[in-house]
PDB file of N, CA and C in Angstrom:
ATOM      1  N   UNK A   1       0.832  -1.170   0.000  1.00  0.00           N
ATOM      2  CA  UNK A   1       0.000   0.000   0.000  1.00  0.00           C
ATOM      3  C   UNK A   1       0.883   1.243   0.000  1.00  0.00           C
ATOM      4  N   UNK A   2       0.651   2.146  -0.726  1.00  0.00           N
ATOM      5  CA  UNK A   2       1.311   3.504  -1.369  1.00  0.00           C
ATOM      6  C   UNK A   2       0.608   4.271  -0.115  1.00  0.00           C
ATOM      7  N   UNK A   3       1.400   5.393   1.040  1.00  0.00           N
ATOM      8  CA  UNK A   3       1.031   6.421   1.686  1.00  0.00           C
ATOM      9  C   UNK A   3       1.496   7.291   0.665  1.00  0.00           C
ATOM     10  N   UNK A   4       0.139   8.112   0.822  1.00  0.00           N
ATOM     11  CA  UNK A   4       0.231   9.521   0.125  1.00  0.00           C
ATOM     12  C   UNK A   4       0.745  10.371   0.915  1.00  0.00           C
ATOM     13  N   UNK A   5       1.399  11.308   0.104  1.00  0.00           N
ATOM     14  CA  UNK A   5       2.190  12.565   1.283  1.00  0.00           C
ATOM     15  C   UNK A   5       1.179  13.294   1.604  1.00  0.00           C
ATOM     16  N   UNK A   6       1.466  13.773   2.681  1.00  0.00           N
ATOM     17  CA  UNK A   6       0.609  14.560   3.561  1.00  0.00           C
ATOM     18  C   UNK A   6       0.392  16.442   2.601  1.00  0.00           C
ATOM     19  N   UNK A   7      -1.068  16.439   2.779  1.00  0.00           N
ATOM     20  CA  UNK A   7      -0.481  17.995   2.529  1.00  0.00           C
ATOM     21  C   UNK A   7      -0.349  18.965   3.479  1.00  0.00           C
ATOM     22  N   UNK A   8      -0.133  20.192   3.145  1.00  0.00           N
ATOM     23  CA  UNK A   8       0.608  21.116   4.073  1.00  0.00           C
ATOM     24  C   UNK A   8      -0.309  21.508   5.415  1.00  0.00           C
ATOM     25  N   UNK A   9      -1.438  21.599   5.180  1.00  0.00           N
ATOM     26  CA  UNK A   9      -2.628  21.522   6.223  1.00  0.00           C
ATOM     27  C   UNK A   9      -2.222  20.820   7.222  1.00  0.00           C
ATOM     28  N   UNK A  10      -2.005  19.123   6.440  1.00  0.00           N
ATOM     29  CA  UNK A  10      -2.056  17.940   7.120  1.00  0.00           C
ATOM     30  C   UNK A  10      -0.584  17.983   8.234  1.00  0.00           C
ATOM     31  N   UNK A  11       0.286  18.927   7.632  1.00  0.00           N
ATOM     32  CA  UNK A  11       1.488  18.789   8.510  1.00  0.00           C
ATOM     33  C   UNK A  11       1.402  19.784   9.290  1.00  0.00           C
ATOM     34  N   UNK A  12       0.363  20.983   9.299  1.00  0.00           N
ATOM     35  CA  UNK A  12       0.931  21.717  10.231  1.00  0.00           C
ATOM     36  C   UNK A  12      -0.549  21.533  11.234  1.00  0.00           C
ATOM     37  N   UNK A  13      -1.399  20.719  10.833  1.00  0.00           N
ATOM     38  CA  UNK A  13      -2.641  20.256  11.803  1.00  0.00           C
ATOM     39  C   UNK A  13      -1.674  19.530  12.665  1.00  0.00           C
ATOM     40  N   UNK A  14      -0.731  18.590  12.506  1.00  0.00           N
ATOM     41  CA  UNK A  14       0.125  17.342  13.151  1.00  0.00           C
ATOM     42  C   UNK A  14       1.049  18.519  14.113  1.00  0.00           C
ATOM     43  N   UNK A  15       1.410  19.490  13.434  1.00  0.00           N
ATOM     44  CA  UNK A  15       2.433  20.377  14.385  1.00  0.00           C
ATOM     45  C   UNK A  15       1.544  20.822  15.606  1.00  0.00           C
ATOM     46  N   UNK A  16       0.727  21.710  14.800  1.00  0.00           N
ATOM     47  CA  UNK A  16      -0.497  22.042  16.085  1.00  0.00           C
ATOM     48  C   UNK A  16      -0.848  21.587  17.429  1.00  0.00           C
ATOM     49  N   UNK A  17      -1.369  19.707  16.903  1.00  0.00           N
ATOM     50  CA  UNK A  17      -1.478  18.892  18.139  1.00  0.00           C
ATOM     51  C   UNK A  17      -0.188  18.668  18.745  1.00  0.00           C
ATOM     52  N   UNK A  18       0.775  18.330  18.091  1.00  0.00           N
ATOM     53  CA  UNK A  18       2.064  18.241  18.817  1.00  0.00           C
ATOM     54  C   UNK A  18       2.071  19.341  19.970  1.00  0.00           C
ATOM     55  N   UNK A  19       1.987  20.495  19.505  1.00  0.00           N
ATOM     56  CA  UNK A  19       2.467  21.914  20.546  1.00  0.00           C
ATOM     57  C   UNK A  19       1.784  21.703  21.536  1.00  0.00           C
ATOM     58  N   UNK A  20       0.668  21.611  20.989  1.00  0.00           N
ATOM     59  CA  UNK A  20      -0.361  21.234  22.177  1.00  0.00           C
ATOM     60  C   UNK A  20      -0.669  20.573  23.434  1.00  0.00           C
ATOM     61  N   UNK A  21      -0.101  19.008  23.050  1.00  0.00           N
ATOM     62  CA  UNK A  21       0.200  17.965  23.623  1.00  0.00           C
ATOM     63  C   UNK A  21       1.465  18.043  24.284  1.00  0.00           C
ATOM     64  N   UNK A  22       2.143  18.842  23.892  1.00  0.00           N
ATOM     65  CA  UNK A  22       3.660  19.213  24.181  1.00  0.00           C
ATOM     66  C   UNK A  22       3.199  20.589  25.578  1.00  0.00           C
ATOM     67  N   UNK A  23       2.459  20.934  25.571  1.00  0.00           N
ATOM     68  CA  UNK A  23       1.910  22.139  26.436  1.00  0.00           C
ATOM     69  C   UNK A  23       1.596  21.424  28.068  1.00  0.00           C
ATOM     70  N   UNK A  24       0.273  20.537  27.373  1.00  0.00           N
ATOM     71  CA  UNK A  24      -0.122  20.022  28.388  1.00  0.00           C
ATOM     72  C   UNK A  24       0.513  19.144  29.135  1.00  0.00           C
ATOM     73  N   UNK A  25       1.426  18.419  28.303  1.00  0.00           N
ATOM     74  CA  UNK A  25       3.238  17.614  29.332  1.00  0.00           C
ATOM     75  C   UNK A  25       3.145  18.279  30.667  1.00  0.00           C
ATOM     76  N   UNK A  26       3.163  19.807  30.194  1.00  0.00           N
ATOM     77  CA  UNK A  26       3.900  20.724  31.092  1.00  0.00           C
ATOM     78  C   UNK A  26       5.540  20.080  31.680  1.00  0.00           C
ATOM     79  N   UNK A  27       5.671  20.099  32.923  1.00  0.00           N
ATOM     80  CA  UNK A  27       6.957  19.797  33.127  1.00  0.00           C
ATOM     81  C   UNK A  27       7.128  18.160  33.541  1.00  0.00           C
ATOM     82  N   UNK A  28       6.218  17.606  33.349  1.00  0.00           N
ATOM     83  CA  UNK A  28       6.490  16.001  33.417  1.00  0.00           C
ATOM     84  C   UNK A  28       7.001  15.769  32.019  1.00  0.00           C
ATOM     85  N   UNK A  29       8.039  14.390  32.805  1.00  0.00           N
ATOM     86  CA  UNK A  29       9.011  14.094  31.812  1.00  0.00           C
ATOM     87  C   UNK A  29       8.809  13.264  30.235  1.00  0.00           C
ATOM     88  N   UNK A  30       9.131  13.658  28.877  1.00  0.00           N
ATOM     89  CA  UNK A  30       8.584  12.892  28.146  1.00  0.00           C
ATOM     90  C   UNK A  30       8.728  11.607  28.042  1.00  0.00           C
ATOM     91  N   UNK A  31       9.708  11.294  28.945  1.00  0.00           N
ATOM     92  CA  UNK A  31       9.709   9.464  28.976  1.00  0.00           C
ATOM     93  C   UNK A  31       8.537   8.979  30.261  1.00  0.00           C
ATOM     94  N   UNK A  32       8.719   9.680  31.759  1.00  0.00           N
ATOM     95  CA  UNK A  32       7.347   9.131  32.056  1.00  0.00           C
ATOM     96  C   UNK A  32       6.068   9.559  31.764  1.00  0.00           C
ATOM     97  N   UNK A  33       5.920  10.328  30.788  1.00  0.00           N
ATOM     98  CA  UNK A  33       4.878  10.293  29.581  1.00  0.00           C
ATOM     99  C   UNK A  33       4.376   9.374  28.656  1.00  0.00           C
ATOM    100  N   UNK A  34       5.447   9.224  28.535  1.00  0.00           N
ATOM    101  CA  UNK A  34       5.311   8.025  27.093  1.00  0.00           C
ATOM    102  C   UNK A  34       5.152   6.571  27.722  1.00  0.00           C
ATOM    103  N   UNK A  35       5.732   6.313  28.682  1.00  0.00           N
ATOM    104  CA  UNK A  35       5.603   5.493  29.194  1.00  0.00           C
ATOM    105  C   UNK A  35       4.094   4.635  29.847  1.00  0.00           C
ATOM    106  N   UNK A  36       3.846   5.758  30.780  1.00  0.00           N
ATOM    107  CA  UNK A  36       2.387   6.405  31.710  1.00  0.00           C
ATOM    108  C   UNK A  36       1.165   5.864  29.991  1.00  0.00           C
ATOM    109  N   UNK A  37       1.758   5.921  28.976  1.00  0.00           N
ATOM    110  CA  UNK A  37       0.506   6.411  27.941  1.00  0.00           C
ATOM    111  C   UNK A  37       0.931   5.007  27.032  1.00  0.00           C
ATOM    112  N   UNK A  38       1.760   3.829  27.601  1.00  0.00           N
ATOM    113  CA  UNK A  38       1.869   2.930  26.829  1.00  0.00           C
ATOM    114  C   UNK A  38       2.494   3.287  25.513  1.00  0.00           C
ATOM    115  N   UNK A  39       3.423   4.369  25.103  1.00  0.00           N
ATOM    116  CA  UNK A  39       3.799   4.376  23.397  1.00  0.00           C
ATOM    117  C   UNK A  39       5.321   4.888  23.907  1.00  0.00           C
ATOM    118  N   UNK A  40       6.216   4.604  22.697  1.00  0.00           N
ATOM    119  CA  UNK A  40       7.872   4.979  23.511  1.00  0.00           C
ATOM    120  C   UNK A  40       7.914   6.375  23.143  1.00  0.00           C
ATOM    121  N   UNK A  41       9.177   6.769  24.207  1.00  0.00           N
ATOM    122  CA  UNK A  41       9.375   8.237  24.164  1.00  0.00           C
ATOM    123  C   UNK A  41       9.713   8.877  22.235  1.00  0.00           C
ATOM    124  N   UNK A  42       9.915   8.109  21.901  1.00  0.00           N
ATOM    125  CA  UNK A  42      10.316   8.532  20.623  1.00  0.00           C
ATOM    126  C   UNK A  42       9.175   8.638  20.072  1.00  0.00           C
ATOM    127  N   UNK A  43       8.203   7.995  20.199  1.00  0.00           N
ATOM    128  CA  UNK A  43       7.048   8.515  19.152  1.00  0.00           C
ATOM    129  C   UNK A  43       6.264   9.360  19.651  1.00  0.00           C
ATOM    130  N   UNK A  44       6.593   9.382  21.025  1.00  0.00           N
ATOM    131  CA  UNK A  44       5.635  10.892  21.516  1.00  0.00           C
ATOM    132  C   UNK A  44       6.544  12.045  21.620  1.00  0.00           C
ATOM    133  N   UNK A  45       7.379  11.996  21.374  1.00  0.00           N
ATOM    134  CA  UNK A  45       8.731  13.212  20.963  1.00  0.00           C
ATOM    135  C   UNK A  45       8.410  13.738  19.463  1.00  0.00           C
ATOM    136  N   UNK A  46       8.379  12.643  18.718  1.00  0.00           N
ATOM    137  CA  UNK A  46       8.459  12.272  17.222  1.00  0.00           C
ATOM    138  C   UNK A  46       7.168  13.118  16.968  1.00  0.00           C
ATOM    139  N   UNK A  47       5.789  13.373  17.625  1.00  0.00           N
ATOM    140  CA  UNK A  47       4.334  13.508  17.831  1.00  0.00           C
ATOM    141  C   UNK A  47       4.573  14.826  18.239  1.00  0.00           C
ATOM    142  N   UNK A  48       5.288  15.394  19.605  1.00  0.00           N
ATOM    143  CA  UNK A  48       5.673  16.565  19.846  1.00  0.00           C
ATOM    144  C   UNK A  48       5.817  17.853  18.703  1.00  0.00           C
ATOM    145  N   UNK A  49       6.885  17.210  18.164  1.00  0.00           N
ATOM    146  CA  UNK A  49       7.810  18.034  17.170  1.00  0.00           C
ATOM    147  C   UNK A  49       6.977  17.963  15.933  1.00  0.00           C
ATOM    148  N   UNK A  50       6.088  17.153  15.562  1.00  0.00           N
ATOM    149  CA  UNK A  50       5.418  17.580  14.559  1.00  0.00           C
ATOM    150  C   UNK A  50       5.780  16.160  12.952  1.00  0.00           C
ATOM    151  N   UNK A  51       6.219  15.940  13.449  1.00  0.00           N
ATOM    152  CA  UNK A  51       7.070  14.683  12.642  1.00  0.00           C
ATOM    153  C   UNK A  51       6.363  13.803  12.440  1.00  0.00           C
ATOM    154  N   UNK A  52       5.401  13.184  13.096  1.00  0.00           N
ATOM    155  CA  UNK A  52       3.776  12.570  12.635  1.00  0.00           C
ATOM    156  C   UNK A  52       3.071  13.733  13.102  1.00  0.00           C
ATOM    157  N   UNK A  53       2.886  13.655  11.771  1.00  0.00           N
ATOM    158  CA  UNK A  53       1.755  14.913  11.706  1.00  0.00           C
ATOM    159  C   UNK A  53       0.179  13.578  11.439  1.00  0.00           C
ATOM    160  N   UNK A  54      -0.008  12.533  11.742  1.00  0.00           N
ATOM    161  CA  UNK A  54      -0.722  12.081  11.701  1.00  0.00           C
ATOM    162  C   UNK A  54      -0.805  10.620  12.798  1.00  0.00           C
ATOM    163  N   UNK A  55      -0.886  11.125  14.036  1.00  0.00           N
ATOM    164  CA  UNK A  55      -0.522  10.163  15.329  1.00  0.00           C
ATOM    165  C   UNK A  55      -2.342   8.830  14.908  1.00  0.00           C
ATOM    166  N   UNK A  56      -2.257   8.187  15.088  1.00  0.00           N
ATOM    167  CA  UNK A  56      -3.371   7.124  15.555  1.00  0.00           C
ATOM    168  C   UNK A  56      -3.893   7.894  16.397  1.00  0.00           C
ATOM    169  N   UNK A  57      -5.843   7.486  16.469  1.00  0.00           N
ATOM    170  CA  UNK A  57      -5.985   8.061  17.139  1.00  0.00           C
ATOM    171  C   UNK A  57      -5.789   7.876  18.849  1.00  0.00           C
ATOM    172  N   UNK A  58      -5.802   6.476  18.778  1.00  0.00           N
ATOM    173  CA  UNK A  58      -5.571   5.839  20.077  1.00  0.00           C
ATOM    174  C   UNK A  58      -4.000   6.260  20.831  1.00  0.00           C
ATOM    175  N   UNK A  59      -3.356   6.271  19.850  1.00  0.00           N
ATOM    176  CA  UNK A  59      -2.030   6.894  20.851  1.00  0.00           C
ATOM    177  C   UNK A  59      -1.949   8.681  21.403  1.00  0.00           C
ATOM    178  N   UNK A  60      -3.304   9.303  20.640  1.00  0.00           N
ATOM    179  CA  UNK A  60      -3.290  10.838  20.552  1.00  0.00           C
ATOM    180  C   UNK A  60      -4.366  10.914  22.178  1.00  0.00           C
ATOM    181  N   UNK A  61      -5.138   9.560  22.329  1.00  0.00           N
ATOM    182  CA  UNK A  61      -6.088   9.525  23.596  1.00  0.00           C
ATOM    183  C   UNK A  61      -5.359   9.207  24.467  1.00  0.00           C
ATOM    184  N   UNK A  62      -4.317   8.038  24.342  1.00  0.00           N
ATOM    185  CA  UNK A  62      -3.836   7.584  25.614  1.00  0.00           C
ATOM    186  C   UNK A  62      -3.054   8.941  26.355  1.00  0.00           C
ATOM    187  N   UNK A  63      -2.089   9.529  25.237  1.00  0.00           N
ATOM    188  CA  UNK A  63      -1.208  10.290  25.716  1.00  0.00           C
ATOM    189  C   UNK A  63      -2.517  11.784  26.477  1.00  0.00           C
ATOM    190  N   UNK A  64      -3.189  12.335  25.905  1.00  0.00           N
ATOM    191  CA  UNK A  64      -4.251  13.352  26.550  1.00  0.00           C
ATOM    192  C   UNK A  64      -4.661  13.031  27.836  1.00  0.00           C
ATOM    193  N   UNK A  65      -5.118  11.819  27.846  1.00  0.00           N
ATOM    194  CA  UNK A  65      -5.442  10.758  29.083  1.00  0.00           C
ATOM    195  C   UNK A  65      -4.443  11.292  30.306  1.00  0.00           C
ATOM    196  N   UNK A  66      -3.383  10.394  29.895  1.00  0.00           N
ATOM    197  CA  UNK A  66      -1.804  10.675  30.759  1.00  0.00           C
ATOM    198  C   UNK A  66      -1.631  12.307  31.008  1.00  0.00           C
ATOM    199  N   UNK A  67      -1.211  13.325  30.379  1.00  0.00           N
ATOM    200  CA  UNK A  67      -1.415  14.696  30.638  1.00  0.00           C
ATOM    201  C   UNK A  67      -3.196  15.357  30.840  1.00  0.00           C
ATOM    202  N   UNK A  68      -3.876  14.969  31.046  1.00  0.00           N
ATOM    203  CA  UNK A  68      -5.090  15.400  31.425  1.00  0.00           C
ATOM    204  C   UNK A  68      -5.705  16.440  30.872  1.00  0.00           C
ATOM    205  N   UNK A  69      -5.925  15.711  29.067  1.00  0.00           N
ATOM    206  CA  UNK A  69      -6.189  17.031  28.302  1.00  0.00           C
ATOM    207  C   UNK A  69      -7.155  16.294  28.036  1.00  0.00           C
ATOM    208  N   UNK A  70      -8.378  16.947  27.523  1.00  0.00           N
ATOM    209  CA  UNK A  70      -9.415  16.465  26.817  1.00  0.00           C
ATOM    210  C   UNK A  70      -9.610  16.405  25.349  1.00  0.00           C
ATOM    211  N   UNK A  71     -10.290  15.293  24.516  1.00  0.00           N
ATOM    212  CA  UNK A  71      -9.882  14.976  23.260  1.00  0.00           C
ATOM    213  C   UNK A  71     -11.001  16.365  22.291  1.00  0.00           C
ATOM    214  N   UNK A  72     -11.852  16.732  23.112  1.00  0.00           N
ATOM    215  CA  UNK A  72     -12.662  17.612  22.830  1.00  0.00           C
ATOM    216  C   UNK A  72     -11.978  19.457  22.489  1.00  0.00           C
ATOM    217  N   UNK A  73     -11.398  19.497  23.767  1.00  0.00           N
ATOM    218  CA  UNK A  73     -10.443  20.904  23.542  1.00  0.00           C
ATOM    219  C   UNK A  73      -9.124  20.387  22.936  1.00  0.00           C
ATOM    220  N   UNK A  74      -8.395  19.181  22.300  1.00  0.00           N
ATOM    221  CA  UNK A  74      -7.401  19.492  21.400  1.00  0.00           C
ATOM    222  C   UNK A  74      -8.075  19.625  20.141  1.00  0.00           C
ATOM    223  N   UNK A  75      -8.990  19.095  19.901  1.00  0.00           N
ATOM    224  CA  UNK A  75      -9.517  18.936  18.665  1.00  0.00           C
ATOM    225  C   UNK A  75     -10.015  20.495  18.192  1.00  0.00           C
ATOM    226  N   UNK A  76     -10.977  20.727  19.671  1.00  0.00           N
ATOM    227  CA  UNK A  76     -11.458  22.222  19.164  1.00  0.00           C
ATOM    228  C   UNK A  76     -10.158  23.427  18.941  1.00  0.00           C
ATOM    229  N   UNK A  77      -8.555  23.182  19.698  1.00  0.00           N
ATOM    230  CA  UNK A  77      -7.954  24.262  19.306  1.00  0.00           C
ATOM    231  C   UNK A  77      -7.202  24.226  18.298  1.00  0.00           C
ATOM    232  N   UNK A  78      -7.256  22.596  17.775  1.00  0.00           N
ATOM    233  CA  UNK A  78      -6.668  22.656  16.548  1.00  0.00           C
ATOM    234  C   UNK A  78      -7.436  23.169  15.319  1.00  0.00           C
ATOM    235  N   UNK A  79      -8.964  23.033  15.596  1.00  0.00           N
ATOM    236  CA  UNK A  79      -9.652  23.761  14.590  1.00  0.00           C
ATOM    237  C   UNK A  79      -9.607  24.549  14.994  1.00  0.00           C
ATOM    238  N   UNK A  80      -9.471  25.183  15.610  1.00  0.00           N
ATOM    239  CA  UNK A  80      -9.952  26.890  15.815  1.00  0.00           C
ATOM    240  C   UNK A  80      -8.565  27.410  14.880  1.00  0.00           C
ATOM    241  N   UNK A  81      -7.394  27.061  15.291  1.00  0.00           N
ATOM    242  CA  UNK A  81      -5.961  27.568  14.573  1.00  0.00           C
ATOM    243  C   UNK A  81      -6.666  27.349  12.962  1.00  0.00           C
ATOM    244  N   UNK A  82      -6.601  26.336  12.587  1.00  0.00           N
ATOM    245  CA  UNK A  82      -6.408  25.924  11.128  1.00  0.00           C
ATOM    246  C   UNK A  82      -8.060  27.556  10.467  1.00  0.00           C
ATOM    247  N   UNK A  83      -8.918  27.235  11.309  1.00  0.00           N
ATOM    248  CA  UNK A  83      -9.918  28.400  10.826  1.00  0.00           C
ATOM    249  C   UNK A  83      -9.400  29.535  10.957  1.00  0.00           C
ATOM    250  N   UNK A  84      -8.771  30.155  11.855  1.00  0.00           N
ATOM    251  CA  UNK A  84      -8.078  31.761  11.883  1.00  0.00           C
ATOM    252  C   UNK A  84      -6.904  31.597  11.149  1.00  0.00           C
ATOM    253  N   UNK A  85      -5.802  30.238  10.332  1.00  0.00           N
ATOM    254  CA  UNK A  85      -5.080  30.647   9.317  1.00  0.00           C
ATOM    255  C   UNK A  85      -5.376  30.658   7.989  1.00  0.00           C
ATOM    256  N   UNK A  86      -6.720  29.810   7.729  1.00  0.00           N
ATOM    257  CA  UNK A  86      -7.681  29.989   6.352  1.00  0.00           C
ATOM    258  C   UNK A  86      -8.261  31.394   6.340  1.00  0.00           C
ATOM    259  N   UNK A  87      -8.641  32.162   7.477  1.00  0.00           N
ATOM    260  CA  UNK A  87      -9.580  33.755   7.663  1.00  0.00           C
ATOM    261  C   UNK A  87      -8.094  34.364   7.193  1.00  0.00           C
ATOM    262  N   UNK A  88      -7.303  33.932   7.473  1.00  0.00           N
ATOM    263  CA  UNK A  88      -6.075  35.120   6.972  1.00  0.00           C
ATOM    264  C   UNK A  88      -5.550  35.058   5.605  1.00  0.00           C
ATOM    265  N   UNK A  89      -5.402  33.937   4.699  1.00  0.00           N
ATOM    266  CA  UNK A  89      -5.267  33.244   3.987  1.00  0.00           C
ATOM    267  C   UNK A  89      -5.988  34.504   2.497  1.00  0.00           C
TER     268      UNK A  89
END
């Protein structure tokens, strides 16, 4: 099976949640993060930085879960960004 490249939306929707998810860490560590959320530090680093810009959704819950974000407000601030850079657009 052929993955199609992502388009530019698609990578900076993936950056978005990263920051995000990267926010709500706050100062707990990304290995007992990753850990705490069942996925290795590298793919929630990898997820951080924007580098899967397209996490599963199950590893995007566990980790919210673990930092105590709700799947409702990442979702809503990632739309809200992507709508105020299309209004500028």
């Amino acid at each position: 099976m052929v993955r199609l490249p992502l388009t530019p939306d698609e990578v900076a929707r993936g950056q978005r949640l990263g920051a995000l998810l990267r926010q709500a860490r706050g100062t707990r560590s990304i290995l007992d993060t990753a850990l705490a959320a069942g996925v290795s530090p590298e793919t929630l680093r990898k997820i951080e930085t924007g580098r899967v810009a397209t996490p599963s959704f199950a590893t995007v819950a566990a980790v919210a879960q673990v930092v105590g974000a709700s799947l409702d407000e990442l979702w809503s601030a990632v739309a809200d960004a992507e709508r105020a850079g299309s209004a500028a657009s």
